[in-house]
N, C-alpha and C. Protein backbone atom coordinates (compact mmCIF):
# COMPACT_ATOMS: atom_id res chain seq x y z
N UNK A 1 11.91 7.87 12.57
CA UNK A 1 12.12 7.79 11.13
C UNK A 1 12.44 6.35 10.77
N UNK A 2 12.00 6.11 9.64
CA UNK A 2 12.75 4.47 9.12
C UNK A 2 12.89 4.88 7.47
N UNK A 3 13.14 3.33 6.86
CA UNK A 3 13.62 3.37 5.64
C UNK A 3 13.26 1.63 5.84
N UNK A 4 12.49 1.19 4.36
CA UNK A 4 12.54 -0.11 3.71
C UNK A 4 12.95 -0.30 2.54
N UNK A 5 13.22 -1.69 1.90
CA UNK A 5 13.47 -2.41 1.37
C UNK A 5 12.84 -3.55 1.43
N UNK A 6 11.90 -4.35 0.05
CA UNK A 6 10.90 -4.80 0.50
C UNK A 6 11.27 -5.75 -1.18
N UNK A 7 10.76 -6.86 -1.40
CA UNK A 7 10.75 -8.04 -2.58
C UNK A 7 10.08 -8.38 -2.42
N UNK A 8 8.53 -8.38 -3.24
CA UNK A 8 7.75 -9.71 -2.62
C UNK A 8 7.49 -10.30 -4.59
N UNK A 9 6.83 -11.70 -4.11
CA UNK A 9 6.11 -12.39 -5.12
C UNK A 9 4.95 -12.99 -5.05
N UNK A 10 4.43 -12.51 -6.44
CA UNK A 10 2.82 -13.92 -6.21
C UNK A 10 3.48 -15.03 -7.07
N UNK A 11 2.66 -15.96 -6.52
CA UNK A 11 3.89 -17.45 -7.57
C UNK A 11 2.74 -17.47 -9.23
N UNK A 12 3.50 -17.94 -9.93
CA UNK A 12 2.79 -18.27 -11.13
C UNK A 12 1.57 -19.24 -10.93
N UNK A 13 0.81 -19.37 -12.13
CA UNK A 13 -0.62 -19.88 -11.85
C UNK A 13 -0.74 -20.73 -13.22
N UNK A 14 -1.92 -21.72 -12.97
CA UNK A 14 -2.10 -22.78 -14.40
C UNK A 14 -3.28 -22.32 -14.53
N UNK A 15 -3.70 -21.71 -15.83
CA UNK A 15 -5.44 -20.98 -15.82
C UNK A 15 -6.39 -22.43 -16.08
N UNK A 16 -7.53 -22.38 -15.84
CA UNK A 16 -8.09 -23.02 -16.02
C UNK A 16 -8.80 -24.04 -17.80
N UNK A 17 -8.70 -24.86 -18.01
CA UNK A 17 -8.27 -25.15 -19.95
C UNK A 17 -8.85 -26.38 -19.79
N UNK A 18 -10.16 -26.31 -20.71
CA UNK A 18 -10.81 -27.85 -21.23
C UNK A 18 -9.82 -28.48 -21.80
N UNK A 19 -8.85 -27.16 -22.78
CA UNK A 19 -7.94 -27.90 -23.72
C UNK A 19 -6.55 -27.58 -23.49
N UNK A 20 -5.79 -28.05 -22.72
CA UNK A 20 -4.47 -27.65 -21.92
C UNK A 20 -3.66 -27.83 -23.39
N UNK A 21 -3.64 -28.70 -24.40
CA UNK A 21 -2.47 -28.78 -24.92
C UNK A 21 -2.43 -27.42 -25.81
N UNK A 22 -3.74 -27.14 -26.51
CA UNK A 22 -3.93 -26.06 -27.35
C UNK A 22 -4.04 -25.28 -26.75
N UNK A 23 -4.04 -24.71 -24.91
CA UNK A 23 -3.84 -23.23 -24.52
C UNK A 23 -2.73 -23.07 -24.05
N UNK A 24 -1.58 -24.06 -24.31
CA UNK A 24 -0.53 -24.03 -23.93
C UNK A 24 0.37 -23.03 -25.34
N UNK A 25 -0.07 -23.83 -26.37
CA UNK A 25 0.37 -23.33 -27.68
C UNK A 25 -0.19 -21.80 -28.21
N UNK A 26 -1.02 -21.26 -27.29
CA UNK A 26 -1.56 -20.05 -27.51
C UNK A 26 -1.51 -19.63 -26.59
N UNK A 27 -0.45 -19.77 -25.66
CA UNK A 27 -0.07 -18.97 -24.47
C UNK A 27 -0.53 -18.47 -23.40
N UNK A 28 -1.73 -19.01 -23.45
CA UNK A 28 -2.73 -18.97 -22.17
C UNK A 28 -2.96 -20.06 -21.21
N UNK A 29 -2.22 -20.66 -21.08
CA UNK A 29 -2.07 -22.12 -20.40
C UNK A 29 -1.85 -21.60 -18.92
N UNK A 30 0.14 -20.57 -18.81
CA UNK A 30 0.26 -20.29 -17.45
C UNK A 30 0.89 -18.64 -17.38
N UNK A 31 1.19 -18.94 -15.84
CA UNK A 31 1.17 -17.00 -15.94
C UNK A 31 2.39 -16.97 -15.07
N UNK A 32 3.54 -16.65 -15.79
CA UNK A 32 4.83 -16.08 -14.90
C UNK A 32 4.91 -15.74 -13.37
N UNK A 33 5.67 -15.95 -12.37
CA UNK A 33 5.53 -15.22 -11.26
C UNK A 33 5.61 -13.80 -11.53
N UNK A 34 4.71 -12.96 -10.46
CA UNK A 34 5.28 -11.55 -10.42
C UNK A 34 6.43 -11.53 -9.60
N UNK A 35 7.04 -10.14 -9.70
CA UNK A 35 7.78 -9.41 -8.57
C UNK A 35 7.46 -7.88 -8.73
N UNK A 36 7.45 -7.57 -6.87
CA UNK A 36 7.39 -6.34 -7.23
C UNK A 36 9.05 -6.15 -5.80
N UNK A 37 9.42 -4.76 -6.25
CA UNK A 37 10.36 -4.47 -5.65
C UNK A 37 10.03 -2.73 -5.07
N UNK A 38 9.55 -2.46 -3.54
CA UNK A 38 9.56 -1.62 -2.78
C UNK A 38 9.80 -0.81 -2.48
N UNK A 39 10.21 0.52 -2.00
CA UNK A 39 11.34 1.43 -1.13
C UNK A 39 10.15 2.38 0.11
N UNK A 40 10.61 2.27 0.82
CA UNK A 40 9.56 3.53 1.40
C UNK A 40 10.57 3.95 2.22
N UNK A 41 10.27 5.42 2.47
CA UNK A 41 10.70 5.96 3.67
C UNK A 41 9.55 6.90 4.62
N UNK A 42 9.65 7.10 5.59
CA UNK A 42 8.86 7.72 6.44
C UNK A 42 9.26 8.61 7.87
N UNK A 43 8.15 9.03 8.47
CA UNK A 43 8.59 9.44 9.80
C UNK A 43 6.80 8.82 10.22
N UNK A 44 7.28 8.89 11.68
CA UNK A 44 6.45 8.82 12.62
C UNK A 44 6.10 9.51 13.99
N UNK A 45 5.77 9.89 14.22
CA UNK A 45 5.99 11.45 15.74
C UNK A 45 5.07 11.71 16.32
N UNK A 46 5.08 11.83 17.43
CA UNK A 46 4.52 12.47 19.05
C UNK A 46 4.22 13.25 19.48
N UNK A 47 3.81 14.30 19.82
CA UNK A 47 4.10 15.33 20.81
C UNK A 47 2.72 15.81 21.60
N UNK A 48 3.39 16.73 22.98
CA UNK A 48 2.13 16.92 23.87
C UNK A 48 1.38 16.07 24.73
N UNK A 49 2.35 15.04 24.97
CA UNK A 49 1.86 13.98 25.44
C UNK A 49 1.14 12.97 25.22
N UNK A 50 1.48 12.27 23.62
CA UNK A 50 0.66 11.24 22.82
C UNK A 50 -0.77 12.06 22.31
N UNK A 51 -0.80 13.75 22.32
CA UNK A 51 -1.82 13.85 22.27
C UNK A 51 -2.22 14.14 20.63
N UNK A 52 -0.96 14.90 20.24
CA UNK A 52 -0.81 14.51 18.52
C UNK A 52 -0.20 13.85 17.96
N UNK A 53 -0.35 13.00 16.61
CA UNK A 53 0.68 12.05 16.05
C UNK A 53 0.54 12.16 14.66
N UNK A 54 2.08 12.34 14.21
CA UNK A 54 1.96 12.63 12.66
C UNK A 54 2.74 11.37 12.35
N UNK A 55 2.05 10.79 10.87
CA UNK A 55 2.69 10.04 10.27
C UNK A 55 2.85 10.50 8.57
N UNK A 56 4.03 10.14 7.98
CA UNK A 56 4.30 10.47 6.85
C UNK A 56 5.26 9.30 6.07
N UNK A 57 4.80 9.14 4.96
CA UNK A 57 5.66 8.07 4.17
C UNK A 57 5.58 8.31 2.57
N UNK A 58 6.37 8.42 2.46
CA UNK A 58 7.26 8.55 0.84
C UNK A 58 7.50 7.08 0.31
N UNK A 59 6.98 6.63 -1.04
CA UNK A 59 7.06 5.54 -1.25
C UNK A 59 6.88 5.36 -2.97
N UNK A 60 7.80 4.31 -3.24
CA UNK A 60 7.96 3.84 -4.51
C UNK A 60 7.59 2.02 -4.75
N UNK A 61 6.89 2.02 -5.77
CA UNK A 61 6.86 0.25 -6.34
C UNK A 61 7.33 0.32 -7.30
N UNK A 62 7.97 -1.01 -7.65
CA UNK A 62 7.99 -1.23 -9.43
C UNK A 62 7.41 -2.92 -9.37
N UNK A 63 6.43 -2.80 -10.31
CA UNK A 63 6.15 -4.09 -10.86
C UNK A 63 6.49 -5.02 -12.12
N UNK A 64 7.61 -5.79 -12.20
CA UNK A 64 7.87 -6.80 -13.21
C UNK A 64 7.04 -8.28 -13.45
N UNK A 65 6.71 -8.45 -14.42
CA UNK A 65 5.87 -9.40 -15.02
C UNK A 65 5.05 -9.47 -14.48
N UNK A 66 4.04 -8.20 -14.28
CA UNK A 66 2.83 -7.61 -13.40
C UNK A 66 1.72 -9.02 -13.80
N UNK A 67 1.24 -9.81 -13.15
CA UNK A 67 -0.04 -10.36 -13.47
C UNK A 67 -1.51 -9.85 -13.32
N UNK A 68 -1.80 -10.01 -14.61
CA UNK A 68 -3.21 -8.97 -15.00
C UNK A 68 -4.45 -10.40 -15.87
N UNK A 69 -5.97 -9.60 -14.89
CA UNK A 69 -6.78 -10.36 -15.39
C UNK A 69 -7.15 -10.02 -16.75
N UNK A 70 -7.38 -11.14 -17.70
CA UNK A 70 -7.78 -10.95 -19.23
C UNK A 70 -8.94 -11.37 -19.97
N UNK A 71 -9.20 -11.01 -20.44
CA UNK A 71 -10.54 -11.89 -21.56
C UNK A 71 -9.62 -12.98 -22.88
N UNK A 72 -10.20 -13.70 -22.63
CA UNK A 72 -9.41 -14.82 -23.64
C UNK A 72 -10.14 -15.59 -24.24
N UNK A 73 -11.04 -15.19 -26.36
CA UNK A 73 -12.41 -15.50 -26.26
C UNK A 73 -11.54 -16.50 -26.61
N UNK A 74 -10.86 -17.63 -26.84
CA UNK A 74 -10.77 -19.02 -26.93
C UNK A 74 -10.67 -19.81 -26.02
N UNK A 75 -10.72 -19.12 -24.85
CA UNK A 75 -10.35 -19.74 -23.32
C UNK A 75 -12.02 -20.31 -22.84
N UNK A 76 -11.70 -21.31 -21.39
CA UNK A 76 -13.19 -21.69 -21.45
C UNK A 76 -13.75 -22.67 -22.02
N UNK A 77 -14.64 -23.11 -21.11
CA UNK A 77 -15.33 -24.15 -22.04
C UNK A 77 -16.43 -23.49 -22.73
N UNK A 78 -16.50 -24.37 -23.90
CA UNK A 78 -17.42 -24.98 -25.58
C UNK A 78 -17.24 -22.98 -26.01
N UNK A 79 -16.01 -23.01 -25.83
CA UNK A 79 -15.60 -22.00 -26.53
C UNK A 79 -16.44 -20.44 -26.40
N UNK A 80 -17.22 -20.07 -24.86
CA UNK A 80 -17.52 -18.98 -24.46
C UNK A 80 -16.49 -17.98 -23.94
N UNK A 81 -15.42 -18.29 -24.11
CA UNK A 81 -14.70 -17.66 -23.44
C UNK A 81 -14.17 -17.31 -21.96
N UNK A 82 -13.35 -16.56 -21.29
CA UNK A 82 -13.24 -16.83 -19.87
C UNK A 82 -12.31 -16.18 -19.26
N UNK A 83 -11.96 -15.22 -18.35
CA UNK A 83 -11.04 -14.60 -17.93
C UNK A 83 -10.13 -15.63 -17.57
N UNK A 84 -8.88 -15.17 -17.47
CA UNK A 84 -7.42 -15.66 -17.36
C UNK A 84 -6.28 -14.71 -16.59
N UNK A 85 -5.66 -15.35 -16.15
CA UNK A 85 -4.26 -14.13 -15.94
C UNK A 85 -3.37 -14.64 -16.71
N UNK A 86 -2.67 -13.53 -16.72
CA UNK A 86 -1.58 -13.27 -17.89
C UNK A 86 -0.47 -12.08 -17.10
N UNK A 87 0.87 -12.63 -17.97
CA UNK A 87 1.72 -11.39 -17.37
C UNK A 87 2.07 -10.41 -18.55
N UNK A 88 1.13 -9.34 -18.12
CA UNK A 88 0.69 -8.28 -19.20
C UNK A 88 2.16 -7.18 -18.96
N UNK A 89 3.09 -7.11 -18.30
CA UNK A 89 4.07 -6.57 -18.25
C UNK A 89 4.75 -5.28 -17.10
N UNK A 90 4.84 -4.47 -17.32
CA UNK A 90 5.34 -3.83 -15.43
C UNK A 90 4.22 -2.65 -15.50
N UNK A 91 4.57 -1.99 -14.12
CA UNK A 91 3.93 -1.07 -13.29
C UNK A 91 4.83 -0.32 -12.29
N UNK A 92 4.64 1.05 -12.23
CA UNK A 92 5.39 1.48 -11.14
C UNK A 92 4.23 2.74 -10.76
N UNK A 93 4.50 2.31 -8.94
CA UNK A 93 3.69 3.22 -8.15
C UNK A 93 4.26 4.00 -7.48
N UNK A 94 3.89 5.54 -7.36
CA UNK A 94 5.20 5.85 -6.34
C UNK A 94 3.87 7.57 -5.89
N UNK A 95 4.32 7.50 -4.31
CA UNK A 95 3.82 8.49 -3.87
C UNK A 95 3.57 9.02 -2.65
N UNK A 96 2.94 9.86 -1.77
CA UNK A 96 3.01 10.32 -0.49
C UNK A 96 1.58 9.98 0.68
N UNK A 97 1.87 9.73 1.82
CA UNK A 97 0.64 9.68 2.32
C UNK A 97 1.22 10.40 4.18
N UNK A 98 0.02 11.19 4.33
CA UNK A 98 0.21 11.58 5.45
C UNK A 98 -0.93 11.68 6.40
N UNK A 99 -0.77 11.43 7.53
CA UNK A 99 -2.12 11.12 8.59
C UNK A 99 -1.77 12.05 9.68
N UNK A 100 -2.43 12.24 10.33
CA UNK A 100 -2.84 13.48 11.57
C UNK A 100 -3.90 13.29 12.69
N UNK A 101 -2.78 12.80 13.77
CA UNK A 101 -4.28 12.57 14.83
C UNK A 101 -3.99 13.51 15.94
N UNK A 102 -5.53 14.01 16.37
CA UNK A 102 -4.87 14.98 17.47
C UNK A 102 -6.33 14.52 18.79
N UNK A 103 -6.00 14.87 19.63
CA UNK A 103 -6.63 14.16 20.91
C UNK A 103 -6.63 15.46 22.02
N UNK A 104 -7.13 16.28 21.63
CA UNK A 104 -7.55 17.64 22.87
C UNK A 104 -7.98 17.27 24.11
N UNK A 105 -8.74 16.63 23.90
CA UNK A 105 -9.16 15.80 25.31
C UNK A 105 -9.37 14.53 25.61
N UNK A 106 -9.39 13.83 26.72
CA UNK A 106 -9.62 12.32 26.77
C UNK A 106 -10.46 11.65 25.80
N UNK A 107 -11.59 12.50 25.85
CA UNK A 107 -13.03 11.94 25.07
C UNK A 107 -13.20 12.39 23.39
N UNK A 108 -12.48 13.67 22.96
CA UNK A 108 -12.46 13.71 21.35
C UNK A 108 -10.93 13.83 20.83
N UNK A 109 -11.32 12.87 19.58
CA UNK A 109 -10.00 13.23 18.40
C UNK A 109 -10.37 13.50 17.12
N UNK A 110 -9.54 14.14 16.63
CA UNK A 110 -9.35 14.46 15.26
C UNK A 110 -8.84 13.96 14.47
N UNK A 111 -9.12 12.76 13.14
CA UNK A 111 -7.94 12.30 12.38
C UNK A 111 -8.78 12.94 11.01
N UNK A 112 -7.01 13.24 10.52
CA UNK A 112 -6.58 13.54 8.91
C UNK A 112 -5.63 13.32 8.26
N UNK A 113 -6.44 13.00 6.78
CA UNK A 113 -5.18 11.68 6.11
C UNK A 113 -5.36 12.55 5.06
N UNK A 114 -4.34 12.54 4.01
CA UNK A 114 -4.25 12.97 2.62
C UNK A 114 -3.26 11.74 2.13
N UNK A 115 -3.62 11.31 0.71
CA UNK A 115 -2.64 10.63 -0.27
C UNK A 115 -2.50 11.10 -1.46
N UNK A 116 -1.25 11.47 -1.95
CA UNK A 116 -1.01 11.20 -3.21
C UNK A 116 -0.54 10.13 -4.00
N UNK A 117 -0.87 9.34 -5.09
CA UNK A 117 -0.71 8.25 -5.84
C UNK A 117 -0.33 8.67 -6.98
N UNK A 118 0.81 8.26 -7.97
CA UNK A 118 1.16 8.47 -9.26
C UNK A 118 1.49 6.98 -9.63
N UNK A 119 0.57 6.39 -10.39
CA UNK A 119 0.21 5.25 -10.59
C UNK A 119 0.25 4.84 -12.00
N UNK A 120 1.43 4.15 -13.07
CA UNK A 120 1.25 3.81 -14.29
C UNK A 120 1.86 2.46 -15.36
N UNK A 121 1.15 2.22 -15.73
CA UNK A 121 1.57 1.00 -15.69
C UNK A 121 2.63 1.49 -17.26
N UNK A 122 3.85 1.46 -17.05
CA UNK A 122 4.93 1.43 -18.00
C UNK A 122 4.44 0.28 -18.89
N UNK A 123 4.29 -1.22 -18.96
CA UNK A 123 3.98 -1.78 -19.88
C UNK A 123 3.12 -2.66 -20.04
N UNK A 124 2.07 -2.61 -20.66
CA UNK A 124 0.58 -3.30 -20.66
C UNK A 124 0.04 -3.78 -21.90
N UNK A 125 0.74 -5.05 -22.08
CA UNK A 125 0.42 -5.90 -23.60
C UNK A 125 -1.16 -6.70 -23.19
N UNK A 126 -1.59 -6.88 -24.36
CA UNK A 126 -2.72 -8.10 -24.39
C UNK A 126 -4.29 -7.28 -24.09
N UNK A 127 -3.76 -6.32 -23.81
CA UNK A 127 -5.24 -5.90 -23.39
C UNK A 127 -6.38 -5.32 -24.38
N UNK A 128 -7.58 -6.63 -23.65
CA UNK A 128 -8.83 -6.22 -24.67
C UNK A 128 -9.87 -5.53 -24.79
N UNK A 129 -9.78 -4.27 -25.37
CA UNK A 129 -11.40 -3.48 -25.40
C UNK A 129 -12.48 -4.32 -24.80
N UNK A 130 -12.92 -3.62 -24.14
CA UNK A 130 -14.42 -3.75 -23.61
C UNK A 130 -15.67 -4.19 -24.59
N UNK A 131 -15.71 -3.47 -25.67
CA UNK A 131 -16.24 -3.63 -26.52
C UNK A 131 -15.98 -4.79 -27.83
N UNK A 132 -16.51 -5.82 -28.21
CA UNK A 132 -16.20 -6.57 -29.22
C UNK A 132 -15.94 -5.96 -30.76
N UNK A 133 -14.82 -6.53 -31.25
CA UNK A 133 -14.69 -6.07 -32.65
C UNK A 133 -15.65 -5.57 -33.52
N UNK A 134 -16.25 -6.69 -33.46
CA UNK A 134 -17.77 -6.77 -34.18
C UNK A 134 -19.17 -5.60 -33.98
N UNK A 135 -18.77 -5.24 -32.70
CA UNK A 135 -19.27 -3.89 -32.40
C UNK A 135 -18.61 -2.42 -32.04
N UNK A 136 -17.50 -2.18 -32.87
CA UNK A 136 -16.69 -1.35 -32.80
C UNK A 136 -15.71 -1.41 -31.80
N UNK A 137 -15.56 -2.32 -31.41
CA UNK A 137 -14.35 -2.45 -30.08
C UNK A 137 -13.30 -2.19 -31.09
N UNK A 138 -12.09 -2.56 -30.17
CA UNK A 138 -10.80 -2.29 -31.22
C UNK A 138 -9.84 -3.13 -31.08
N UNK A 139 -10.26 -4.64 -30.29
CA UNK A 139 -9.64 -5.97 -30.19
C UNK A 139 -9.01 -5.81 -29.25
N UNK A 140 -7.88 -6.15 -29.15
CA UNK A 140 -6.36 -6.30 -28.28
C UNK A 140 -5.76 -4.92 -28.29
N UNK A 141 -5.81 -4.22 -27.58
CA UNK A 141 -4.76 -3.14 -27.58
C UNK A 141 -3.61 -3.51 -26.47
N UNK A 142 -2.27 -2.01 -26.65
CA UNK A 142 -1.69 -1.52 -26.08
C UNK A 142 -2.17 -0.67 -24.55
N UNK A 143 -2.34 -0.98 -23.28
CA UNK A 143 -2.51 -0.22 -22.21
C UNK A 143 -1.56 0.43 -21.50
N UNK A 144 -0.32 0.71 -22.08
CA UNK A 144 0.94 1.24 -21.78
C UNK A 144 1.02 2.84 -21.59
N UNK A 145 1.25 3.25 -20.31
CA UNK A 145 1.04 4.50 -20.32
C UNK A 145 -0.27 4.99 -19.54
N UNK A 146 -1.19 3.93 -19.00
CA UNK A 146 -2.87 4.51 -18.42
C UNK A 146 -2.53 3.91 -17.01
N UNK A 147 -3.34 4.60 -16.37
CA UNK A 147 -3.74 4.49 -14.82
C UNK A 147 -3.91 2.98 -14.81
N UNK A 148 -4.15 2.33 -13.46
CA UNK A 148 -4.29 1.39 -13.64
C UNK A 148 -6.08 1.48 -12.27
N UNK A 149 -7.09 0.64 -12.50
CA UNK A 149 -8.39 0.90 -12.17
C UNK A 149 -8.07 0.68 -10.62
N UNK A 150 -9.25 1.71 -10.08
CA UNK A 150 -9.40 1.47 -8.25
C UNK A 150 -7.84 2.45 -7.74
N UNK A 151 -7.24 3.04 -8.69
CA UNK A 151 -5.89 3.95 -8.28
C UNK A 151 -5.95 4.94 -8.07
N UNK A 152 -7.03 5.88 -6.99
CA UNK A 152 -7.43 7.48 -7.49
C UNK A 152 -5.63 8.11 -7.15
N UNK A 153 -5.90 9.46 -7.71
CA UNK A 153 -4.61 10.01 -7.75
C UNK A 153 -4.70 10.68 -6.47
N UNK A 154 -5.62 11.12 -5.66
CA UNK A 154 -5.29 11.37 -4.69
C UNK A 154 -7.17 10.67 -3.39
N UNK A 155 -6.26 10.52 -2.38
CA UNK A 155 -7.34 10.37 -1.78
C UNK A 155 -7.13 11.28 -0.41
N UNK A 156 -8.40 11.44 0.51
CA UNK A 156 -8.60 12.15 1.78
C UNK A 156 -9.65 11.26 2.81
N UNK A 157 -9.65 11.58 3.79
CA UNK A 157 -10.06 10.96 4.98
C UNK A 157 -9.89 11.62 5.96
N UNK A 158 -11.30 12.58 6.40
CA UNK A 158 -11.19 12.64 8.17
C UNK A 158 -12.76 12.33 9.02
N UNK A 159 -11.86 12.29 9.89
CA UNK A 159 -13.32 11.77 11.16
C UNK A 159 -12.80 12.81 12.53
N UNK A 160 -13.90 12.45 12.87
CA UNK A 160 -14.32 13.11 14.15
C UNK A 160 -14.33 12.04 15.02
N UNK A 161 -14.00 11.37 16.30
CA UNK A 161 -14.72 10.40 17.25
C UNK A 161 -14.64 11.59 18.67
N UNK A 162 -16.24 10.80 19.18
CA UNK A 162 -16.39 11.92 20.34
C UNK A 162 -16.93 10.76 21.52
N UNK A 163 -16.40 10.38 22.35
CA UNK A 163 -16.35 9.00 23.36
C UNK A 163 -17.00 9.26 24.82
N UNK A 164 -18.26 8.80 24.47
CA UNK A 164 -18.94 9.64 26.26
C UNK A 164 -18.79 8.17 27.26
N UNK A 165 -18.31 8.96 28.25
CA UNK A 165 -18.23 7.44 29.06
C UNK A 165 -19.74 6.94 29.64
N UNK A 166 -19.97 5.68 29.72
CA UNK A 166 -21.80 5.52 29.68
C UNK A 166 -21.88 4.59 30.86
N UNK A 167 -22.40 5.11 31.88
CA UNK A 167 -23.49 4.39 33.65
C UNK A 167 -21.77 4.52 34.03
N UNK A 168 -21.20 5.46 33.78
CA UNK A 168 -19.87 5.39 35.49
C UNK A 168 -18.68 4.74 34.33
N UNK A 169 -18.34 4.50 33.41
CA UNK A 169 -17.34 3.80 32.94
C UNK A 169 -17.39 3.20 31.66
């Protein structure tokens, strides 16, 4: 069994600016450090002679001054615009994952994984429709409260490996 405690950071960033003084004044110049702050707990286990092994972990994130990529149409040169990061505001992840290997015989195993993910970002300023105003987008919204992308809520994984020994070894 264990238990963590975990702090990490990405350091702040200078976005890229033909015009540093005027993306400074429109707040796209630089991007806060993140932090995120950790917890997990778990087990890990044996039995039958290394021939099954369960792993299990319980786990929480929280993300403060989450850095998130943006569209920024004044950003960029001759004014095309240009993704940026920005610290669009927190995130908290929290959820279960468990794996299963079993080994009947020298030559086959069995692995199986299940995850659950509950994934949301508590606060998500700046964010811009996909779509341009001008074509019914809806500008800058609020993303507070939505999944955050590439986060399925749950995932699975198993395999088969079957190991023939080949010319004696």
């Amino acid at each position: 069994a264990y238990a963590s405690i975990a702090r990490g950071f990405k350091s702040g960033v200078f976005n890229d600016s033909t015009t540093p003084v005027a993306s400074h004044a429109s707040g796209t110049l630089l991007a806060d450090p993140e932090f995120l702050l950790s917890y997990e707990i778990g087990v890990k286990g044996a039995w039958a002679d290394q021939r099954v092994n369960i792993n299990a972990a319980l786990f929480y994130m929280d993300w403060e001054d989450m850095q998130f990529r943006l569209w920024c149409e004044t950003c960029g040169t001759l004014g095309r615009g240009s993704n940026i990061l920005a610290n669009a505001g927190q995130m908290t992840s929290k959820g279960i994952e468990i794996e299963l290997t079993a080994r009947p015989t020298n030559h086959l195993t069995f692995n199986l994984g299940v995850g659950f993910l509950d994934a949301e970002y508590g606060q998500l300023n700046g964010v811009t429709s996909s779509r341009p105003v001008e074509r019914g987008g809806q500008g800058t919204i609020d993303g507070s409260g939505n999944r955050p992308a590439m986060a399925p809520e749950w995932t699975f994984n198993a395999s088969v490996v079957h190991e023939v020994p080949f010319m004696g070894g």
